[in-house]
Structure formats: structure tokens, C-alpha cells
C-alpha atoms as a PDB file:
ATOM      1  CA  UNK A   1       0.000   0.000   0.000  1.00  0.00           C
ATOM      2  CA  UNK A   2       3.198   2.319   0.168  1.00  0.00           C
ATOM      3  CA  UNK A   3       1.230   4.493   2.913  1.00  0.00           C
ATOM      4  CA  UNK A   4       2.494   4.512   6.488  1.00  0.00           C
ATOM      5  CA  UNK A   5       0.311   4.290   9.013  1.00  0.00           C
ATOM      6  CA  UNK A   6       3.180   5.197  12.077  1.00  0.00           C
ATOM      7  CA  UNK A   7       3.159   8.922  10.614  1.00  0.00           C
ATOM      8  CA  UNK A   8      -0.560   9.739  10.408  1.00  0.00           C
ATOM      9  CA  UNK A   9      -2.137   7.757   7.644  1.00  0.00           C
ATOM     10  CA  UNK A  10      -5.427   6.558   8.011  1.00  0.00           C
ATOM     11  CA  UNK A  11      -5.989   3.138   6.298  1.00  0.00           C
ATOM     12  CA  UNK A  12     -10.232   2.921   5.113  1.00  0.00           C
ATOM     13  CA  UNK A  13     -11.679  -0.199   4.206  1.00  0.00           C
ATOM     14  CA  UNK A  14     -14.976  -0.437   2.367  1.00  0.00           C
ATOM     15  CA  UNK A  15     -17.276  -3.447   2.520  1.00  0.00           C
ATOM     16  CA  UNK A  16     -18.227  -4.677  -1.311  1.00  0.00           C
ATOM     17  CA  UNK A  17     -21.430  -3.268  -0.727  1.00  0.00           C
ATOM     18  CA  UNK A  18     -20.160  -0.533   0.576  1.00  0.00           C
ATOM     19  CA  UNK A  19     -22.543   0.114   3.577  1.00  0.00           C
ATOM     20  CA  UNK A  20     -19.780  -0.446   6.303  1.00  0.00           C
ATOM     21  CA  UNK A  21     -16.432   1.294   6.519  1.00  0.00           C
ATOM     22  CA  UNK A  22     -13.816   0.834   8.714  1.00  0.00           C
ATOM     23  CA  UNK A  23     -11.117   2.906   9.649  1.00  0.00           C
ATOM     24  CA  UNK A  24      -7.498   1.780  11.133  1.00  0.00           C
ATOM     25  CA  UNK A  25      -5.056   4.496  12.693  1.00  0.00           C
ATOM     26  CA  UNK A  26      -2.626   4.979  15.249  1.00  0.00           C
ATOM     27  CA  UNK A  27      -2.985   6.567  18.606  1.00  0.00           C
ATOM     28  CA  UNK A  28       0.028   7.598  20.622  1.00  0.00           C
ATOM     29  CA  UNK A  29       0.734   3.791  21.999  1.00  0.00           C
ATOM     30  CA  UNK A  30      -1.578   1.868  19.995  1.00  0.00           C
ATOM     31  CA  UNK A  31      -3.633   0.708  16.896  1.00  0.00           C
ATOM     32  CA  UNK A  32      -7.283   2.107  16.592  1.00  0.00           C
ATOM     33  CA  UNK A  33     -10.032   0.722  14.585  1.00  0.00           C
ATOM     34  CA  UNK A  34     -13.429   2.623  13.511  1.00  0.00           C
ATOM     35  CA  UNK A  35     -16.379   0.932  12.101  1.00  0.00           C
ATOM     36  CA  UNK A  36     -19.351   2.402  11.044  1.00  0.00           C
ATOM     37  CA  UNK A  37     -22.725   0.087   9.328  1.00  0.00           C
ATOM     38  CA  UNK A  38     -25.299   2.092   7.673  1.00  0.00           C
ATOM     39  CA  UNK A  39     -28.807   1.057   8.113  1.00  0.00           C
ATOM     40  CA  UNK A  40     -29.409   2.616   4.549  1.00  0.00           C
ATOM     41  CA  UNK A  41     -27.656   4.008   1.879  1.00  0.00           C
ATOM     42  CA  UNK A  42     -23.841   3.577   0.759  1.00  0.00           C
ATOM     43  CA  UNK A  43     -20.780   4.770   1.350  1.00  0.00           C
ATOM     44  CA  UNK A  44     -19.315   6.756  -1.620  1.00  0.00           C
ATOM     45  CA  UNK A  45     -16.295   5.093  -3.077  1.00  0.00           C
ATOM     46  CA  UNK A  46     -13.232   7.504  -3.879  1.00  0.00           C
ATOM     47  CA  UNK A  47     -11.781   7.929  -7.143  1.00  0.00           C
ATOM     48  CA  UNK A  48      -8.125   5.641  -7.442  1.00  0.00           C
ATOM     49  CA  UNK A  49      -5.331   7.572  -8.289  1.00  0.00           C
ATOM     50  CA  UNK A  50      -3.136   5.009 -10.694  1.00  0.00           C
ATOM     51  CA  UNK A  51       0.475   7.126 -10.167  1.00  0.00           C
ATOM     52  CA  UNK A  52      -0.243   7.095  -6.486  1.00  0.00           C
ATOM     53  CA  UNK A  53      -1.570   3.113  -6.141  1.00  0.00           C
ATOM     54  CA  UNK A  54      -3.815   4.526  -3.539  1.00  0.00           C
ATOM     55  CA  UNK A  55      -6.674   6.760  -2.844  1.00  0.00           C
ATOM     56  CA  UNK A  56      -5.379  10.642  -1.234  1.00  0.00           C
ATOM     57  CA  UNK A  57      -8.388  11.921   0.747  1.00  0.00           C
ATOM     58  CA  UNK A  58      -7.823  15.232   2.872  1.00  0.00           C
ATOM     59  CA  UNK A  59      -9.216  14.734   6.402  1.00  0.00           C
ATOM     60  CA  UNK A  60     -12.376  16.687   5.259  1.00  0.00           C
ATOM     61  CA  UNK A  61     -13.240  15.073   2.151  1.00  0.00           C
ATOM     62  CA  UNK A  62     -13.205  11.636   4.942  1.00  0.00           C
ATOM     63  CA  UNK A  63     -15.902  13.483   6.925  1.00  0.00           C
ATOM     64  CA  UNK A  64     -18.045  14.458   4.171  1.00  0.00           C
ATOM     65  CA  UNK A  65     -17.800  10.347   3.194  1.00  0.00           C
ATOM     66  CA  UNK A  66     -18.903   9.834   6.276  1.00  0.00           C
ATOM     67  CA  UNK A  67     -21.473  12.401   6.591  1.00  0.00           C
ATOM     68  CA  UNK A  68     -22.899  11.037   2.971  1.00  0.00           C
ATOM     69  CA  UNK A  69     -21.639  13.702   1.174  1.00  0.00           C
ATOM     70  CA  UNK A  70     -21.076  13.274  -2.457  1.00  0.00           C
ATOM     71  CA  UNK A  71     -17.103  14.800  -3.338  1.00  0.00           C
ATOM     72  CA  UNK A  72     -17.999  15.823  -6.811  1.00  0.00           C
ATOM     73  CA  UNK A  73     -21.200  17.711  -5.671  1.00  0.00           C
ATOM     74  CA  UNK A  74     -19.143  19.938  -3.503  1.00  0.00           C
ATOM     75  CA  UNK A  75     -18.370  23.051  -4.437  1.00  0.00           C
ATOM     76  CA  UNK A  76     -15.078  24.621  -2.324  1.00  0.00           C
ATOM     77  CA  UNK A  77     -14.621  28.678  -2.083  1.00  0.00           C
ATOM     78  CA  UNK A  78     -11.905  30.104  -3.226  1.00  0.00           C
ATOM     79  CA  UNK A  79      -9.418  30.726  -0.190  1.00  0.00           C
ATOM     80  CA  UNK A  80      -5.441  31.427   0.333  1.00  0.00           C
ATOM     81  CA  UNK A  81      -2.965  28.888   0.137  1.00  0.00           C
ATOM     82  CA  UNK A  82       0.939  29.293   0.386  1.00  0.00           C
ATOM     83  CA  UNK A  83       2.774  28.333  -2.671  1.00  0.00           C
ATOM     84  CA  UNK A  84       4.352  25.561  -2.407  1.00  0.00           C
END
């Protein structure tokens, strides 16, 4: 998976109907794992990036998943950002 979970990534697992995620993290001394069944409706399912081998979700495009937010509905307002 080429992600590390030691420095802050979040690993998300989607069941194949995608109506259950779970979530696995670290916490200071230990491994953490989320789950969360919905009684209705799905999960949405990320674009994969190919060059990456992985899906890149910032922590509030997770929430809106989780919130049943659809990503491509969203519309962001334009705000500052440092060059990089």
C-alpha cells in the first residue's frame, strides 16, 4: 500500500457493498479501529489515483464520506494557500 500508518495515515476499508467502513489508525501507543454500518444508503467510493496506487483523501473530504456527502457535488470557495 506504500502508505504509512506510524506517521498519520489513516488506512479505510470499504465493505463490497459498501454500507460499512472501517477505519485503522494509530494513537500515541496503539492501533485504533473505527467501524461504522449504515442502516441505509452507501458509502461513496473515492476515485483511485493510478500514479499514487492509492486513494489521497484530505481529512475533510473523509468526513463528508462519512457524513454522505457526495465529493464531486461539492463546491469549495476560493481561499489562500501558500505556494508551495
Amino acid at each position: 500500500m506504500r502508505q504509512d500508518v506510524l506517521n498519520g495515515d489513516i488506512y479505510i476499508f470499504l465493505s463490497k457493498r459498501r454500507n460499512a467502513i472501517k477505519l485503522l489508525s494509530i494513537e500515541g501507543d496503539g492501533f485504533a479501529m473505527y467501524y461504522k454500518r449504515l442502516e441505509k444508503g452507501t458509502f461513496e467510493s473515492p476515485l483511485y489515483d493510478p500514479v499514487l496506487r492509492s486513494i489521497a483523501l484530505t481529512d475533510a473530504q473523509l468526513i463528508m464520506i462519512l457524513k454522505g456527502i457526495v465529493l464531486n457535488t461539492v463546491t469549495y470557495r476560493k481561499r489562500y494557500s501558500r505556494p508551495e
